[in-house]
N, C-alpha and C. Protein backbone atom coordinates (compact mmCIF):
# COMPACT_ATOMS: atom_id res chain seq x y z
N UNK A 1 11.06 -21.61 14.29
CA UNK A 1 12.21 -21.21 13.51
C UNK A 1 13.13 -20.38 14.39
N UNK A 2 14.70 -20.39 14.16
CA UNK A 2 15.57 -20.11 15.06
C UNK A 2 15.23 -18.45 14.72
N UNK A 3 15.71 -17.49 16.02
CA UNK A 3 16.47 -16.42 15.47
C UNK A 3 17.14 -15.97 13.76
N UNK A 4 18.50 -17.45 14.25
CA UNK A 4 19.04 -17.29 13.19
C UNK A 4 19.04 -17.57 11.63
N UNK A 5 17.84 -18.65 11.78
CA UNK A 5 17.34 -18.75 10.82
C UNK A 5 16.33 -17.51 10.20
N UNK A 6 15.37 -16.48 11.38
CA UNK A 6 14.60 -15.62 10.55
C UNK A 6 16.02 -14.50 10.09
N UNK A 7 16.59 -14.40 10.76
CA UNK A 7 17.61 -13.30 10.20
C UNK A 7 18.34 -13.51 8.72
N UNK A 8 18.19 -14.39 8.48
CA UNK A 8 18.54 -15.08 7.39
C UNK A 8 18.13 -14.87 5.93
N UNK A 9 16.74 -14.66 6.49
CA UNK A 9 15.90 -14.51 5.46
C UNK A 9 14.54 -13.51 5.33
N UNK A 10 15.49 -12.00 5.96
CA UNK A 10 15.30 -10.96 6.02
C UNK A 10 14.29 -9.90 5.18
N UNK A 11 14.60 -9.37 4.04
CA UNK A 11 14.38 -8.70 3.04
C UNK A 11 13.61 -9.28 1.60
N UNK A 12 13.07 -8.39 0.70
CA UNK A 12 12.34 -8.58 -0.43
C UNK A 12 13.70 -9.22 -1.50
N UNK A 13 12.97 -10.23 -2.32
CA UNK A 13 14.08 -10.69 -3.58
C UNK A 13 14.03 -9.75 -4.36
N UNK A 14 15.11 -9.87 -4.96
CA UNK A 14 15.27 -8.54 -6.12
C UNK A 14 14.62 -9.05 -7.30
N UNK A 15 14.02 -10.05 -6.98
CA UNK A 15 13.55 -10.64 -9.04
C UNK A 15 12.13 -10.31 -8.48
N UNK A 16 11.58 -10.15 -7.23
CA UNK A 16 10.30 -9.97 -6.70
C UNK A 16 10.43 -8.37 -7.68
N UNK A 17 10.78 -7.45 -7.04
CA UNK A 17 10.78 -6.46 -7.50
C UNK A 17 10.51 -6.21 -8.72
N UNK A 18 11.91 -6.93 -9.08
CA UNK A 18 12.01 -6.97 -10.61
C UNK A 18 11.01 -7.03 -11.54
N UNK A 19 10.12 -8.44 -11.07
CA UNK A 19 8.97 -8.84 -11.88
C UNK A 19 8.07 -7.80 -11.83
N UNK A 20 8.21 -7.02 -10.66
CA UNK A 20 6.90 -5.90 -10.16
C UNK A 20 6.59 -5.03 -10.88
N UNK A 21 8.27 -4.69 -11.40
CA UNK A 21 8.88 -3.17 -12.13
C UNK A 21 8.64 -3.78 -13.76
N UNK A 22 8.34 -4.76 -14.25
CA UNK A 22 7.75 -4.95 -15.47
C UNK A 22 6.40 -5.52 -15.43
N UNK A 23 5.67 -5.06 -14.25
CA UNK A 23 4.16 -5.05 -14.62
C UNK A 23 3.83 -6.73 -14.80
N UNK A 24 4.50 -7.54 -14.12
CA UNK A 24 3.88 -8.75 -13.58
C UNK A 24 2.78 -8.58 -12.55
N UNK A 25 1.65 -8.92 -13.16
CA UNK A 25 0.54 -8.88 -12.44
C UNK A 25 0.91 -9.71 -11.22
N UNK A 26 1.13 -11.46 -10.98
CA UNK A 26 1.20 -12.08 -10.29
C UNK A 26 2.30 -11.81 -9.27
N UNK A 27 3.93 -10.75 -9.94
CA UNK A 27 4.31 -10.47 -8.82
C UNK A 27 3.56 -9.57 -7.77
N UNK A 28 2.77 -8.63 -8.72
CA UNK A 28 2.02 -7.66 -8.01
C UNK A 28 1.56 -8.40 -6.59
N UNK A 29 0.21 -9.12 -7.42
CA UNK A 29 -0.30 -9.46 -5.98
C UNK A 29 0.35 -10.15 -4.68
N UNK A 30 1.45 -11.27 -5.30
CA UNK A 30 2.32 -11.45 -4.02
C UNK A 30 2.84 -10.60 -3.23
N UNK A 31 3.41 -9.31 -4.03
CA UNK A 31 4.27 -8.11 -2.94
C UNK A 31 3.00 -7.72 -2.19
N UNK A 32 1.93 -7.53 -2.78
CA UNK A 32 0.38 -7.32 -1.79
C UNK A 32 0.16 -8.33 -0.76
N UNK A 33 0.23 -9.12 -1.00
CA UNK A 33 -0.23 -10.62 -0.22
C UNK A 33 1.46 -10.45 1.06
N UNK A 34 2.08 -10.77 0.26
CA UNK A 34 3.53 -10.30 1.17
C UNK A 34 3.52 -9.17 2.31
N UNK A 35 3.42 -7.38 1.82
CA UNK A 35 4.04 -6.63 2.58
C UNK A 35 2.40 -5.78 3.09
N UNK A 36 1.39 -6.60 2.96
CA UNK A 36 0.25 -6.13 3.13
C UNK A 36 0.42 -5.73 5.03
N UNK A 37 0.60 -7.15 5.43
CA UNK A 37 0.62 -6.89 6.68
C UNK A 37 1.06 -6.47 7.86
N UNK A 38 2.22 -6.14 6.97
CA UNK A 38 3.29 -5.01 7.56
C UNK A 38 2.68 -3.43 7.59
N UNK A 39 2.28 -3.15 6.15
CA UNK A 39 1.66 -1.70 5.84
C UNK A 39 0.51 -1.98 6.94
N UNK A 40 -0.58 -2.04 7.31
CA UNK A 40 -1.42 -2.44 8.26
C UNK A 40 -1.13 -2.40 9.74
N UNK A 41 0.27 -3.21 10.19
CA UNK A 41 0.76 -2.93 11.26
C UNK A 41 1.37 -1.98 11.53
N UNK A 42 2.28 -1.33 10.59
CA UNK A 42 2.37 -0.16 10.76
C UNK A 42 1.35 1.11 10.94
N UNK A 43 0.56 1.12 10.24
CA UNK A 43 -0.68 1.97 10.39
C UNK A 43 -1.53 1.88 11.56
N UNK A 44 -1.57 0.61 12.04
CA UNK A 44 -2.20 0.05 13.59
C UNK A 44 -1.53 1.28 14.60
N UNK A 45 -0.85 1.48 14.48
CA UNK A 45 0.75 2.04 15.41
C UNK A 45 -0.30 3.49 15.73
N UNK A 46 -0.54 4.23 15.07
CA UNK A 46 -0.92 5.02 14.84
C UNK A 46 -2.58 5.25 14.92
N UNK A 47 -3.35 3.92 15.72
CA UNK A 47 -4.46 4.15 15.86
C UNK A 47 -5.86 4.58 15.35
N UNK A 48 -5.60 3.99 13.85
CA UNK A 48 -6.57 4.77 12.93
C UNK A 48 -7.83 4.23 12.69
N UNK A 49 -8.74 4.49 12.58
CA UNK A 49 -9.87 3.87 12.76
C UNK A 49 -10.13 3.12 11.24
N UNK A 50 -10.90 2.70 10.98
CA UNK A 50 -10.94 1.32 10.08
C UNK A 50 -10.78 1.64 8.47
N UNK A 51 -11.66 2.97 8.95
CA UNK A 51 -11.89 3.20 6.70
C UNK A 51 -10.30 4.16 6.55
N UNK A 52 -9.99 4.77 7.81
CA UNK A 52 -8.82 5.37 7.20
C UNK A 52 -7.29 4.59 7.32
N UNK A 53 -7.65 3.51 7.87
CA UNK A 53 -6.25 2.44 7.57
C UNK A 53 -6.43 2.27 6.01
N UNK A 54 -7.78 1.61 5.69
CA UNK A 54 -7.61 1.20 4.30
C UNK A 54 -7.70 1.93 3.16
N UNK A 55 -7.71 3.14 3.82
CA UNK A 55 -7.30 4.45 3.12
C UNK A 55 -5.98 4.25 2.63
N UNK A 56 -5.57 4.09 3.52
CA UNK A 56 -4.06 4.64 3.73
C UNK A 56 -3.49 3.67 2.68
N UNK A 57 -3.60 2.47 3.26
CA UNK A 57 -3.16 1.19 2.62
C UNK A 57 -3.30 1.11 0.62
N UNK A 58 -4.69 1.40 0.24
CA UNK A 58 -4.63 1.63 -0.77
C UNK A 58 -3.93 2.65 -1.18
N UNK A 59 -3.76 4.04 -0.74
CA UNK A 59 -2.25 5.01 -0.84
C UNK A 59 -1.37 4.16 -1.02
N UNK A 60 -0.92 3.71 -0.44
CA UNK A 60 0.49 3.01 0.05
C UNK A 60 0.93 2.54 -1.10
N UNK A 61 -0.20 0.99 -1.79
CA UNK A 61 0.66 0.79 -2.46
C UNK A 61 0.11 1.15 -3.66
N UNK A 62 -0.62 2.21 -3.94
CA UNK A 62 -0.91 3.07 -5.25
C UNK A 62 0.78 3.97 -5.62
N UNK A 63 1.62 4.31 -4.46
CA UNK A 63 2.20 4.81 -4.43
C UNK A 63 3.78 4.33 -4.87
N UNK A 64 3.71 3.40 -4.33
CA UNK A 64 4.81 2.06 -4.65
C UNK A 64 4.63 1.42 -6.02
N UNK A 65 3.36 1.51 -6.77
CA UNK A 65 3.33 0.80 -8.21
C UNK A 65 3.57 2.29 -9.18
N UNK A 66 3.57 3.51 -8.37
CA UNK A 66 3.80 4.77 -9.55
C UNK A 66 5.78 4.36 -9.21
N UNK A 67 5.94 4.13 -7.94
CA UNK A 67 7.38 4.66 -7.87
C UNK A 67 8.29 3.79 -7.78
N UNK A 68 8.11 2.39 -7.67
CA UNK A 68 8.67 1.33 -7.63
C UNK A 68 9.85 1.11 -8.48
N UNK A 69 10.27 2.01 -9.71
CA UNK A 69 11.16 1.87 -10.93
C UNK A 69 12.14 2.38 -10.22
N UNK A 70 11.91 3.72 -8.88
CA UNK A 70 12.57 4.68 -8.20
C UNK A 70 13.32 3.91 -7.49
N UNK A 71 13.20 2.83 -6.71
CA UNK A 71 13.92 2.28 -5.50
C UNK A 71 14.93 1.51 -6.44
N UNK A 72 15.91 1.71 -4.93
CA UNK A 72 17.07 0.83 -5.53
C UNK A 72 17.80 0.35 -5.03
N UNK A 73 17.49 -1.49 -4.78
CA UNK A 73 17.34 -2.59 -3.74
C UNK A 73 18.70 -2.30 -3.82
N UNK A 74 19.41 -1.88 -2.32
CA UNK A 74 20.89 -2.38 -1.64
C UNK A 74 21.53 -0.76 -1.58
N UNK A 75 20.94 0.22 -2.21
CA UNK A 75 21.78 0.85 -2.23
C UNK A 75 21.74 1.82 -1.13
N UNK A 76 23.21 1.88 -0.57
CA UNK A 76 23.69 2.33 0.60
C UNK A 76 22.81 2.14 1.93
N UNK A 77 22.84 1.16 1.84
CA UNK A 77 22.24 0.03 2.92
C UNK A 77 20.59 0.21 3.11
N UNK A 78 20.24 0.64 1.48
CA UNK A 78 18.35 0.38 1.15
C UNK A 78 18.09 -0.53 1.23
N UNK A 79 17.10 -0.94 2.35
CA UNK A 79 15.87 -2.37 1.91
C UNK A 79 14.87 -2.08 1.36
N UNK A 80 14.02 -2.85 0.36
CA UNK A 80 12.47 -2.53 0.08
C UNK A 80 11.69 -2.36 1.22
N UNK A 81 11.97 -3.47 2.83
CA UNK A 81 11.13 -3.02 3.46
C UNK A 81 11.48 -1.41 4.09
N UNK A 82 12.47 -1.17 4.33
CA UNK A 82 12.73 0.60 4.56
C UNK A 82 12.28 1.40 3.87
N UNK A 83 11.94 1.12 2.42
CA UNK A 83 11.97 2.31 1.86
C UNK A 83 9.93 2.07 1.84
N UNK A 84 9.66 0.89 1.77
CA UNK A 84 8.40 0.83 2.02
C UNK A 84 7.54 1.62 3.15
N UNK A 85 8.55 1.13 4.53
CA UNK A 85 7.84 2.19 5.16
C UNK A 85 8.07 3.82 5.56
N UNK A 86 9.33 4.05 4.49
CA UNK A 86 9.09 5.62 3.81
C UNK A 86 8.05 6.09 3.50
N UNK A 87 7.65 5.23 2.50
CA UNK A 87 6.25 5.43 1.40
C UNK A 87 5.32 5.50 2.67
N UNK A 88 4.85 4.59 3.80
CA UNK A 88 3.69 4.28 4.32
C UNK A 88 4.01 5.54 5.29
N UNK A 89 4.80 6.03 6.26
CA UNK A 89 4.87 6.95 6.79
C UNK A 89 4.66 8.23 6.40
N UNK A 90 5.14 8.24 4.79
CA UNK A 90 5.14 10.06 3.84
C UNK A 90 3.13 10.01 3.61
N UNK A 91 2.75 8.85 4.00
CA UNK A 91 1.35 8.58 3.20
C UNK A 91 0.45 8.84 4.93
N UNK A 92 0.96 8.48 5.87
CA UNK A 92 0.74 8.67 7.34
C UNK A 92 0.43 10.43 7.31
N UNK A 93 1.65 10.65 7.21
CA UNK A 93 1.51 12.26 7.03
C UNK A 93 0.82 13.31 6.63
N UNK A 94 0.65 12.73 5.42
CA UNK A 94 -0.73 13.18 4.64
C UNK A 94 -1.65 13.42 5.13
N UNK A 95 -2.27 12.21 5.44
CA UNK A 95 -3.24 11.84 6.43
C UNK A 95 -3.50 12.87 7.28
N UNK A 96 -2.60 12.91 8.29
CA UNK A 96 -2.92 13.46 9.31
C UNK A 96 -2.96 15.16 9.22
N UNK A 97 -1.90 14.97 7.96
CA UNK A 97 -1.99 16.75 7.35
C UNK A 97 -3.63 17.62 7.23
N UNK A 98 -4.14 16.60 6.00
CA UNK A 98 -5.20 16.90 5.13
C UNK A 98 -6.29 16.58 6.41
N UNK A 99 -6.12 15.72 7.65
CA UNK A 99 -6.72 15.96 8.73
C UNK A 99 -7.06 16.84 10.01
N UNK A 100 -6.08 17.54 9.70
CA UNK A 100 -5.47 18.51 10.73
C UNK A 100 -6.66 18.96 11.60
N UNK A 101 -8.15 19.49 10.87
CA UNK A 101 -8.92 20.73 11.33
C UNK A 101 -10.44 19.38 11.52
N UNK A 102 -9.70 17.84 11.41
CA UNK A 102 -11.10 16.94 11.76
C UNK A 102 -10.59 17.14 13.02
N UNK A 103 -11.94 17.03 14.11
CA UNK A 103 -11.94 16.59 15.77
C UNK A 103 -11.24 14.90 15.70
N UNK A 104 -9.99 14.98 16.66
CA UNK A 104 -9.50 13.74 17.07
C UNK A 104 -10.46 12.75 17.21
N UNK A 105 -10.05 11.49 16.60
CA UNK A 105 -11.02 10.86 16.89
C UNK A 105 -10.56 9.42 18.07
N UNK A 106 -11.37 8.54 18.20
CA UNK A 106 -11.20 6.76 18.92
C UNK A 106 -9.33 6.97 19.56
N UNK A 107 -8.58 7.55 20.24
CA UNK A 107 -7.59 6.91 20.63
C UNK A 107 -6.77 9.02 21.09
N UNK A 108 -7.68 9.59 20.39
CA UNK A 108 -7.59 10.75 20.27
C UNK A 108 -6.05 11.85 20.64
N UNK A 109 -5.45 12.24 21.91
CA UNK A 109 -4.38 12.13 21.58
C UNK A 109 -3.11 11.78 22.08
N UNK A 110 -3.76 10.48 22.51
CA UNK A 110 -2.56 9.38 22.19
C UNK A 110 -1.88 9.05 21.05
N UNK A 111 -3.48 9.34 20.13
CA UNK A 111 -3.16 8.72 19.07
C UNK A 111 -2.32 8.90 18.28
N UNK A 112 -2.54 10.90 18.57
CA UNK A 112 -1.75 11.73 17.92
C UNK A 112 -0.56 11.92 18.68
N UNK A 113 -0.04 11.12 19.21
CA UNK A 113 1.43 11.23 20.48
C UNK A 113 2.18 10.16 19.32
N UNK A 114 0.87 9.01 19.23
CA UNK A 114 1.87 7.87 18.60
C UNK A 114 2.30 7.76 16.80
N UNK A 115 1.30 8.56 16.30
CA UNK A 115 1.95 8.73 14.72
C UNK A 115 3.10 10.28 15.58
N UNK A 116 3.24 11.04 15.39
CA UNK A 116 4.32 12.18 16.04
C UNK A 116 5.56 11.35 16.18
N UNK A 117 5.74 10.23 17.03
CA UNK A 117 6.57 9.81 17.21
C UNK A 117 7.11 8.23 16.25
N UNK A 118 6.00 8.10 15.59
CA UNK A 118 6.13 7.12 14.83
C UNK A 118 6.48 8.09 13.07
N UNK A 119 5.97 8.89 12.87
CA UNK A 119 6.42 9.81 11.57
C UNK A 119 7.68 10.70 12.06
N UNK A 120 8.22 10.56 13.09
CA UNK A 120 9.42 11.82 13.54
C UNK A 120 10.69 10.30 13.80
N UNK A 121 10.40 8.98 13.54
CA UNK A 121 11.95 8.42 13.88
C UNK A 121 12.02 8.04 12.41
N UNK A 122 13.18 8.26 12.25
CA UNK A 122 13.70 7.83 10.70
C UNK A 122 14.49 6.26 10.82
N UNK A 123 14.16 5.64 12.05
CA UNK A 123 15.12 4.62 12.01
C UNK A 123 13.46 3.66 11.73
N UNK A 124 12.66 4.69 11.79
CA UNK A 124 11.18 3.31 10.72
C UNK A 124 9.76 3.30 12.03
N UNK A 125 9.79 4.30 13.15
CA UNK A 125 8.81 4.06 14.07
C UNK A 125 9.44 2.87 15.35
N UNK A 126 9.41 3.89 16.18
CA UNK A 126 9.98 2.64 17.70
C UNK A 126 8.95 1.81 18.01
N UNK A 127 8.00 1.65 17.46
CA UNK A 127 6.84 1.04 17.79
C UNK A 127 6.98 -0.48 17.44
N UNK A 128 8.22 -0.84 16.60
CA UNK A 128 7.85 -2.15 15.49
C UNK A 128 9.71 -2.31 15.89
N UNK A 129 10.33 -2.82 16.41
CA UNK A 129 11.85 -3.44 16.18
C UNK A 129 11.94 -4.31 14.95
N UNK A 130 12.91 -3.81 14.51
CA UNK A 130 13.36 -4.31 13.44
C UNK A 130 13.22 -6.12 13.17
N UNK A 131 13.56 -6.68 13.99
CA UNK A 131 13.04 -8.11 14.56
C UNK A 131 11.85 -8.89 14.61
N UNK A 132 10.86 -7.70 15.04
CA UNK A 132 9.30 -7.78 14.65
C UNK A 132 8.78 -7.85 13.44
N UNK A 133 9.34 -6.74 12.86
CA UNK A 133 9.24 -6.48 10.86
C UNK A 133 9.52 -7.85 10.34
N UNK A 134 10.83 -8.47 10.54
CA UNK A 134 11.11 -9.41 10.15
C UNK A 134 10.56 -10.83 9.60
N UNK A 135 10.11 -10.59 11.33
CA UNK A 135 8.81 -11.63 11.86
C UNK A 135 7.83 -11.78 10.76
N UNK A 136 7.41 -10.92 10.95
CA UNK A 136 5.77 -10.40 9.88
C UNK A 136 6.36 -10.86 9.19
N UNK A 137 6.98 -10.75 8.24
CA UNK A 137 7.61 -11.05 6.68
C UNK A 137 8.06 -12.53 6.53
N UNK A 138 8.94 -12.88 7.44
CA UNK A 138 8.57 -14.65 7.15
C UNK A 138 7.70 -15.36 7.59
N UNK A 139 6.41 -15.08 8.64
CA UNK A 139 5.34 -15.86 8.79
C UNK A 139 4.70 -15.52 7.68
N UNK A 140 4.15 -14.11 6.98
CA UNK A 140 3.63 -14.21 5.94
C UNK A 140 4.02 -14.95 4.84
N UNK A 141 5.37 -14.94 4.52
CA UNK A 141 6.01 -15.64 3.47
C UNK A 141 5.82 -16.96 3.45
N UNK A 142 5.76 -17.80 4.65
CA UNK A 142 5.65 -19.18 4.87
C UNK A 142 4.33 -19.53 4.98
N UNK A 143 3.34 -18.95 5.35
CA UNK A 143 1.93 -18.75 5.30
C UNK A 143 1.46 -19.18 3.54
N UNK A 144 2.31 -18.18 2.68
CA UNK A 144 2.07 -18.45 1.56
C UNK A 144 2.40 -19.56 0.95
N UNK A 145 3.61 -19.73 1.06
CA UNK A 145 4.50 -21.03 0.19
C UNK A 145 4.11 -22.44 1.09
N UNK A 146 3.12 -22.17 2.10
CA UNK A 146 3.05 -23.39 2.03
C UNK A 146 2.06 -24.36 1.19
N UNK A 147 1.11 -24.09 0.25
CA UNK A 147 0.65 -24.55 -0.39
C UNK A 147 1.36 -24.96 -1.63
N UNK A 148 3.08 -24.03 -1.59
CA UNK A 148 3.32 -24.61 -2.99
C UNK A 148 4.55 -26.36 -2.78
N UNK A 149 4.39 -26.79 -1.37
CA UNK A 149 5.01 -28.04 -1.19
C UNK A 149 4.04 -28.73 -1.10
N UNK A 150 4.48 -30.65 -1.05
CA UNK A 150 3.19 -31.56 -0.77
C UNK A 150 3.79 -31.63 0.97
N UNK A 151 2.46 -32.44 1.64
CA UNK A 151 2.16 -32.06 2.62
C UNK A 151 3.20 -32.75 3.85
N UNK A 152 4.12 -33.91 3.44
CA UNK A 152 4.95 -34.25 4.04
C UNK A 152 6.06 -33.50 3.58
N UNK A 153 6.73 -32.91 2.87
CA UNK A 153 7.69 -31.95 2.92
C UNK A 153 7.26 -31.04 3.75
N UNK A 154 6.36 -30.27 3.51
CA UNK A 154 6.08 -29.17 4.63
C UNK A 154 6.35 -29.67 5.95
N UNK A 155 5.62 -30.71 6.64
CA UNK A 155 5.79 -30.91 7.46
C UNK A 155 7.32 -31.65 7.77
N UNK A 156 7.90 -32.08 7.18
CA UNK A 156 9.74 -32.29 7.81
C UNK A 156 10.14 -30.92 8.17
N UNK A 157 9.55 -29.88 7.06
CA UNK A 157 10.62 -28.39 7.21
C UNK A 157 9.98 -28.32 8.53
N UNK A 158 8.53 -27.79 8.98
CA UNK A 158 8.16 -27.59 10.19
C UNK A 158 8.51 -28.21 11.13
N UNK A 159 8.53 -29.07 11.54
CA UNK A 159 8.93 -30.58 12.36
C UNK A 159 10.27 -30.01 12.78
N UNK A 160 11.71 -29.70 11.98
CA UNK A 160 12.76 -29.50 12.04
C UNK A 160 13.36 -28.20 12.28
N UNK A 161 12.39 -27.17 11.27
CA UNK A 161 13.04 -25.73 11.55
C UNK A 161 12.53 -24.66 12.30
N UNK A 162 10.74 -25.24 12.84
CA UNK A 162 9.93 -24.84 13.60
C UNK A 162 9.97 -25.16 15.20
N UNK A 163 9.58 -26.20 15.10
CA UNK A 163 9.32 -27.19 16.29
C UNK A 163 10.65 -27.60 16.61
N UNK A 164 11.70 -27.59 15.91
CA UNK A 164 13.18 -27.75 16.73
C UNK A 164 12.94 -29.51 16.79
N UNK A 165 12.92 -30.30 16.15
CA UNK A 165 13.04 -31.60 16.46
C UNK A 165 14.09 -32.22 15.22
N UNK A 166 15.25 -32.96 15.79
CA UNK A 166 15.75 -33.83 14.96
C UNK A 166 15.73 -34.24 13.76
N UNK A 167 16.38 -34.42 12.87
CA UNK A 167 15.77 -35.14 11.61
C UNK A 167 15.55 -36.53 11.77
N UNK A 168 16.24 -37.40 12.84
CA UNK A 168 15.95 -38.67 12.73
C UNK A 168 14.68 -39.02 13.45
N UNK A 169 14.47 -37.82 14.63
CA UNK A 169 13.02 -38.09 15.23
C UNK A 169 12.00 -38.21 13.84
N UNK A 170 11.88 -36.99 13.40
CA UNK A 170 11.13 -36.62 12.04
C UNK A 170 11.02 -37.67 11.08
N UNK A 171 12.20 -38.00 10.70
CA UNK A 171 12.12 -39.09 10.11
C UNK A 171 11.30 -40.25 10.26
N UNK A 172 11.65 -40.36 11.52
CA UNK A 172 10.64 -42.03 12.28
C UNK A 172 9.12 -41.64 12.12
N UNK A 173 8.44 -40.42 12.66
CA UNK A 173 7.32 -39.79 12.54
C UNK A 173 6.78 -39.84 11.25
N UNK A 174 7.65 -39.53 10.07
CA UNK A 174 6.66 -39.36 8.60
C UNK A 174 7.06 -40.47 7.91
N UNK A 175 7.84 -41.50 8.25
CA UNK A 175 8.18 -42.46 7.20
C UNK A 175 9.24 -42.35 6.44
N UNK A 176 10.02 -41.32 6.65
CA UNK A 176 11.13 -40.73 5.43
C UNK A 176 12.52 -40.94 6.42
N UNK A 177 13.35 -40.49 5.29
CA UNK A 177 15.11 -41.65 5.92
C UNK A 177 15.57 -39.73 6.29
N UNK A 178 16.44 -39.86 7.37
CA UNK A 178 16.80 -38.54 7.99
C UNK A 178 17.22 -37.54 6.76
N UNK A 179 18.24 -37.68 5.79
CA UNK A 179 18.53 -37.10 4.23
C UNK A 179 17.34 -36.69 3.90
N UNK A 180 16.13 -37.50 3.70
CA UNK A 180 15.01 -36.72 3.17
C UNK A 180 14.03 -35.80 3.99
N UNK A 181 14.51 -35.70 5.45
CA UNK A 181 13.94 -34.99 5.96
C UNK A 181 14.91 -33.11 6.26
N UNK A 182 16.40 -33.85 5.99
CA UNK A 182 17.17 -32.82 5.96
C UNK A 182 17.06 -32.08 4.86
N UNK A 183 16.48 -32.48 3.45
CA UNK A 183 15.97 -32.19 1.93
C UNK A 183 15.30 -31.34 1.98
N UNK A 184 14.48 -32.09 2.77
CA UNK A 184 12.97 -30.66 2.39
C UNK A 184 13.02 -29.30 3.35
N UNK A 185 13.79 -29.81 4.62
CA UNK A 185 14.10 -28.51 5.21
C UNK A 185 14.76 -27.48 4.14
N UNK A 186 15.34 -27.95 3.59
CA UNK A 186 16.84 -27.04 2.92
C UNK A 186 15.75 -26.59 1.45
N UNK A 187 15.03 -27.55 0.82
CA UNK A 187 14.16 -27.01 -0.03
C UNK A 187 13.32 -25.86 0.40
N UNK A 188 12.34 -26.03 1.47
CA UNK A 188 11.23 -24.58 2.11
C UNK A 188 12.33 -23.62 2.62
N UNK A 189 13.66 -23.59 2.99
CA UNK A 189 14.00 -22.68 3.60
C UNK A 189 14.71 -21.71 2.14
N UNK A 190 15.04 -22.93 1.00
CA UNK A 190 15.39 -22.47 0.30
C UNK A 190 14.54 -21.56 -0.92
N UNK A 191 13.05 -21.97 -0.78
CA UNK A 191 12.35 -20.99 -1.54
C UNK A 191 11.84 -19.44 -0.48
N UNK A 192 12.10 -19.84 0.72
CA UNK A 192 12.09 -18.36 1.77
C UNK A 192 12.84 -17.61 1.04
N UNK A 193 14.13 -18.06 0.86
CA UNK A 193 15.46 -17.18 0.78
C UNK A 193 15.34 -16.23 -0.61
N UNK A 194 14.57 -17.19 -1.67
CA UNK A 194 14.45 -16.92 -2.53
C UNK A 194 12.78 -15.51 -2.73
N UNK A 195 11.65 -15.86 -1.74
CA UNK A 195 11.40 -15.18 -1.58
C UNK A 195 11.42 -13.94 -1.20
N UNK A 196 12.10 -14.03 -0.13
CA UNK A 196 12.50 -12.25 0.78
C UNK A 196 13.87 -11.96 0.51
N UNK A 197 14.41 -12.90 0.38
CA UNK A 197 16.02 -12.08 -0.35
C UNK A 197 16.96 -12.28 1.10
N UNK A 198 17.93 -12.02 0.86
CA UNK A 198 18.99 -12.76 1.51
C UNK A 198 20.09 -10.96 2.58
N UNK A 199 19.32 -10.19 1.86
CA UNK A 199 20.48 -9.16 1.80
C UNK A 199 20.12 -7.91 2.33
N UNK A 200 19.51 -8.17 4.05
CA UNK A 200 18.53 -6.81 4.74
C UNK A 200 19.87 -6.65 5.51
């Protein structure tokens, strides 16, 4: 997938939210399944050893289902994923607060060099470019939705918006007329868009 295609399809949908903020179970678990692996990589950053990532992680989004009514997608240039890793950094902090007087542990203080500098930038931790975040968020996203196409659509979108090949190559390859391979691209890219939202 191009650059310009992940840039595209940036940020959380607002009906994602939406559904979240009225206690849709099933959005629940998608925003879990979704921004899981971001919260995780972010926490990686910071070198934490195993039970206190998933410490953290369960913080995280214990914290996001009390406050989630609070955010408020767009405003003055808010993303869910920004304000998410507000939440995961204020929850970092903690951590390391209520840790203060344990002996450093596995990465020791590096470790503590790299949350310092990962809880002290407000532009989200230099550790992760904005580009990277991104990343995470539409491989996960496409990871998911691909079970909800049949298996030759998936593969035109891949074929075309992945692998960079033609629609008429594609075409010849799956049996389908170039239009239907230009279809299903525009269909998977179009439930991305609809997934992560259009507007980071």
């Amino acid at each position: 997938m191009s650059e310009r295609q992940v840039e595209s399809i940036g940020s959380t949908s607002a009906s994602l939210i939406e559904r979240v903020r009225r206690n849709d179970q099933a959005a629940w678990r998608r925003m879990v399944r979704l921004y899981g692996p971001l919260v995780y990589y972010w926490c990686r950053q910071c070198e934490l050893q195993a039970a206190d990532l998933s410490d953290i992680f369960q913080e995280v989004f214990r914290s996001v289902s009390v406050s989630i009514g609070d955010f408020r997608h767009g405003g003055s240039g808010q993303t869910f994923r920004g304000w998410l890793r507000t939440v995961t950094r204020n929850k970092l902090n903690d951590h390391f607060r209520q840790n203060r007087r344990v002996p450093l542990a596995a990465g020791g203080s590096t470790a503590n060099l790299r949350w310092q500098q990962f809880v002290g930038d407000e532009s989200g931790g230099q550790f992760i470019p904005m580009d990277d975040e991104r990343r995470i968020l539409v491989h996960r996203a496409i990871a998911l939705l691909k079970t909800d196409f049949e298996e030759r659509t998936w593969k035109a979108f891949w074929r075309t918006a992945v692998d960079g090949l033609p629609s008429a190559q594609v075409a010849d390859e799956l049996g389908m007329t170039p239009a239907a391979v230009r279809k299903s691209k525009s269909r998977v890219l179009q439930r991305l868009r609809e997934e992560l939202g259009e507007d980071a």
